[in-house]
N, C-alpha and C. Protein backbone atom coordinates (compact mmCIF):
# COMPACT_ATOMS: atom_id res chain seq x y z
N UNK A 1 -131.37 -42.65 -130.79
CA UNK A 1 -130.06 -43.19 -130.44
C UNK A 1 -129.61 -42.56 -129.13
N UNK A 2 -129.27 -43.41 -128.35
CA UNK A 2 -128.60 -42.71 -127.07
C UNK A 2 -127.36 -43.82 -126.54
N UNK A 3 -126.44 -42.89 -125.60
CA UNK A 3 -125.48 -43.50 -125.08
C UNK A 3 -125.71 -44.06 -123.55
N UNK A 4 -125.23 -45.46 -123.54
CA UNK A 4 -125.85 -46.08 -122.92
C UNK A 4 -124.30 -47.02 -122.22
N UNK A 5 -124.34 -47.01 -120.91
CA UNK A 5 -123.12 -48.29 -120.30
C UNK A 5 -124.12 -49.27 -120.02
N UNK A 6 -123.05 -50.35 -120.85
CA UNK A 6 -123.80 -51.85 -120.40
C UNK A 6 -123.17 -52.22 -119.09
N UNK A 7 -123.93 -52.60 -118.22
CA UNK A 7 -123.67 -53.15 -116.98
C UNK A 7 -123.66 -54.90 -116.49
N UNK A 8 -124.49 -55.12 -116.76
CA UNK A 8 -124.54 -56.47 -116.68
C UNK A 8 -125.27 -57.45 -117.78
N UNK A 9 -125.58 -58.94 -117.65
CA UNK A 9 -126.07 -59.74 -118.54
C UNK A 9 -127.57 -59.37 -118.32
N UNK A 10 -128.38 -59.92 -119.38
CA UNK A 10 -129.83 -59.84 -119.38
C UNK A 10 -130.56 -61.21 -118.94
N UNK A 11 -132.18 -61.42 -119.00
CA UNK A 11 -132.19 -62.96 -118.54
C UNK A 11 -131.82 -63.62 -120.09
N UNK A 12 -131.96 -63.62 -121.30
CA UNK A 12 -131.91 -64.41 -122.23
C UNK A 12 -130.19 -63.85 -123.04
N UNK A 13 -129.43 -65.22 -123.09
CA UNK A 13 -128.00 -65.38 -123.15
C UNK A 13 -127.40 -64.10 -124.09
N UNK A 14 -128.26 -63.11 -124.84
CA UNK A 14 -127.32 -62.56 -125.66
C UNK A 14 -127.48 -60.94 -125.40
N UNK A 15 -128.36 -61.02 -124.29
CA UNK A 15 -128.89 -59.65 -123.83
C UNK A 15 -127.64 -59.02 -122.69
N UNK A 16 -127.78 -57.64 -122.97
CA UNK A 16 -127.23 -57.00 -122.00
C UNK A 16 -127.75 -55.38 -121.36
N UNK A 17 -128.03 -55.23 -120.03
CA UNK A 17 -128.86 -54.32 -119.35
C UNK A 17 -127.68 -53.19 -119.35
N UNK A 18 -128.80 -51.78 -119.32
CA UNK A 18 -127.91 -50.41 -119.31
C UNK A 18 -129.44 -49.80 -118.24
N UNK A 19 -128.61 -48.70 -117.63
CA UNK A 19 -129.84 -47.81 -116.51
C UNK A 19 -129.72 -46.85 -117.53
N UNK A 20 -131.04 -45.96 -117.18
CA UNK A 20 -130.94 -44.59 -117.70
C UNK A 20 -130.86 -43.76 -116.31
N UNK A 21 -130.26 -42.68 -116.32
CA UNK A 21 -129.94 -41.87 -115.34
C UNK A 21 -131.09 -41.94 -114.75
N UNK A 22 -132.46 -42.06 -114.93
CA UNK A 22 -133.30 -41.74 -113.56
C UNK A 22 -133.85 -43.17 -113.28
N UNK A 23 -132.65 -44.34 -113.69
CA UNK A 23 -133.35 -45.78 -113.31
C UNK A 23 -134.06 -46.65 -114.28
N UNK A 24 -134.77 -46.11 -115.36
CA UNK A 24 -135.11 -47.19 -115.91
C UNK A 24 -134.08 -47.62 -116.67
N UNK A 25 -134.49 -48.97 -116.51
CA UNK A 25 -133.64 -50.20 -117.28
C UNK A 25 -134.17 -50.50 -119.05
N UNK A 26 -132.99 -50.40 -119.66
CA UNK A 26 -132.92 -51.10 -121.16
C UNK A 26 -132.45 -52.01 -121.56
N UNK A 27 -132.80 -53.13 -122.11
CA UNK A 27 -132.54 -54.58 -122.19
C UNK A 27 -132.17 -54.17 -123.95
N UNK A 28 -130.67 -54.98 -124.23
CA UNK A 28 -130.39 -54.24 -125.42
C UNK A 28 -129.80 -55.46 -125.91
N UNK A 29 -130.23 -55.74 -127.17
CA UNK A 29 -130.23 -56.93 -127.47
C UNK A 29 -129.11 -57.58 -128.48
N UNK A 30 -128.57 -58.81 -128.61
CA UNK A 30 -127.10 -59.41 -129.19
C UNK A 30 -125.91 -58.36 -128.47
N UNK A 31 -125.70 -58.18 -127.46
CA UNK A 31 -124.75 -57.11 -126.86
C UNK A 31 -123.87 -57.77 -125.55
N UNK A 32 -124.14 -58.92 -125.21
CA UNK A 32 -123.49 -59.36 -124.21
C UNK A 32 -122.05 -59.26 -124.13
N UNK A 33 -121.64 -59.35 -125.39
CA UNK A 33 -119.93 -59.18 -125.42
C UNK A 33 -119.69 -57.65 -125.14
N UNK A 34 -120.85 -56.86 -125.07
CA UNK A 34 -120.50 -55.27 -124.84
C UNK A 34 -120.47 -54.82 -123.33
N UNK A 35 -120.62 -55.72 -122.54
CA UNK A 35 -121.19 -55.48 -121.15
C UNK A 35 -119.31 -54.99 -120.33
N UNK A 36 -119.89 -54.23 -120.04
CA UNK A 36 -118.63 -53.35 -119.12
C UNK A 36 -118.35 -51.99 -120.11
N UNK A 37 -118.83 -51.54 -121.48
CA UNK A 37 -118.94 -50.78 -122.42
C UNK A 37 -119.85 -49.70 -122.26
N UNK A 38 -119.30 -48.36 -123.06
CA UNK A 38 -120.36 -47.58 -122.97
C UNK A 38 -121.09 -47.88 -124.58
N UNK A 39 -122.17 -47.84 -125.25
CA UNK A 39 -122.49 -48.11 -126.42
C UNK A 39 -123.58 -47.06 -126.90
N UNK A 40 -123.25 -46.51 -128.12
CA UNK A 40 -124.21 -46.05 -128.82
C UNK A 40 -125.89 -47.09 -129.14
N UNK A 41 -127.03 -46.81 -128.68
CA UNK A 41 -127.92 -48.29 -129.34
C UNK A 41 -129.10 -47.29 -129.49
N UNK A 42 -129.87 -48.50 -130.14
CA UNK A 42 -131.27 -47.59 -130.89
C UNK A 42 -132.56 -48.24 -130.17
N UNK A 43 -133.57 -47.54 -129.97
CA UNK A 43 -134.77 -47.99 -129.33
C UNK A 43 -135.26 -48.62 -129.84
N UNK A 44 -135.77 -49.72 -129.71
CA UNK A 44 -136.91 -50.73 -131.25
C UNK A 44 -137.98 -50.60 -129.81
N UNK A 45 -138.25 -51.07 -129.11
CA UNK A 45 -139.27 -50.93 -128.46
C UNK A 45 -139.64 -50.33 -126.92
N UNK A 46 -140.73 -50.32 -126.63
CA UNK A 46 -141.46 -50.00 -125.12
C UNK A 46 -142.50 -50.77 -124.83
N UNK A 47 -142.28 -51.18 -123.47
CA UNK A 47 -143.44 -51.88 -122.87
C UNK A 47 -144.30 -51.51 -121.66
N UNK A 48 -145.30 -50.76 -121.91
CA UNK A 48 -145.95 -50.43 -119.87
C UNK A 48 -145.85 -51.65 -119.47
N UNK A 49 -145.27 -52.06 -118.48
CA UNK A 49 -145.63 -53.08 -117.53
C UNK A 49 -145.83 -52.33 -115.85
N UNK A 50 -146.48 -53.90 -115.12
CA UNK A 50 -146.86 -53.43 -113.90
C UNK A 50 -145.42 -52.88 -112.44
N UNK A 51 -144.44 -53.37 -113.10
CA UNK A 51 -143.37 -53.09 -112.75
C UNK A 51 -142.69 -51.41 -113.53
N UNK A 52 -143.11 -51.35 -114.37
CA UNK A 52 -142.65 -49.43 -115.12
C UNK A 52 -142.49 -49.76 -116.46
N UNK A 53 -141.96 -49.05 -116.77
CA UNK A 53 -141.69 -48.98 -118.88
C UNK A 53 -140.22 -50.18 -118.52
N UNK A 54 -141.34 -50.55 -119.77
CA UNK A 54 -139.71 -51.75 -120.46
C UNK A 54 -139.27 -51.29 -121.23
N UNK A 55 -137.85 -51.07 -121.88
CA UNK A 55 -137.34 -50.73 -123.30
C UNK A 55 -136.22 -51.59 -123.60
N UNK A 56 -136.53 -51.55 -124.56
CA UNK A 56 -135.99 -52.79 -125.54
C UNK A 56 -134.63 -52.14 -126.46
N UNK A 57 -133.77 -52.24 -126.93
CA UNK A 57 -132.77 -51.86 -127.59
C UNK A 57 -131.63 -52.40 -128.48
N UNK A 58 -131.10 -52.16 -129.57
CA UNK A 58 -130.38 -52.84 -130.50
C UNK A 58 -129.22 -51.62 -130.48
N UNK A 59 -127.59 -52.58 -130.86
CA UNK A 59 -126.80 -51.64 -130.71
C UNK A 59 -126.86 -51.04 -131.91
N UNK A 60 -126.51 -49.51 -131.77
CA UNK A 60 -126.38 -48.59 -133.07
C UNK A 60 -125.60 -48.97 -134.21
N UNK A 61 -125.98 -49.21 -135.34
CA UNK A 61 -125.19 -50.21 -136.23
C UNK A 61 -124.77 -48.60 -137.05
N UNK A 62 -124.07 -47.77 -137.85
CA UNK A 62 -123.81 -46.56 -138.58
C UNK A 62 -124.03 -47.34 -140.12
N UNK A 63 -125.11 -46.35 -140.88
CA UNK A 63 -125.27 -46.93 -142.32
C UNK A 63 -124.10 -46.63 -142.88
N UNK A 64 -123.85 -47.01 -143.88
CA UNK A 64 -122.51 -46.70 -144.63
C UNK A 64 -122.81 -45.93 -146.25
């Protein structure tokens, strides 16, 4: 879990992008209404690509 500001939209309608302090980007997913937010979210995935690590992210839901 990490804290994360959403900054802008993602390419697919429900996504929304956060930087990590040294630049890489997290594509964090059903969050578009969070964008201008700082958000708690959880890692579900990583991708090497030829462009750097992809990471993938869901917002932090708290079990009850």
């Amino acid at each position: 879990r990490i804290r994360l500001p959403l900054v802008r939209a993602g390419k697919d309608e429900h996504q929304a992008i956060g930087y990590l302090p040294d630049g890489s980007m997290i594509v964090v997913n059903k969050a578009v209404n969070k964008i201008n937010t700082t958000q708690d979210v959880t890692v579900i995935s990583t991708l090497e690509t030829e462009a750097g690590l992809m990471v993938v992210a869901e917002l932090f839901e708290q079990e009850e």
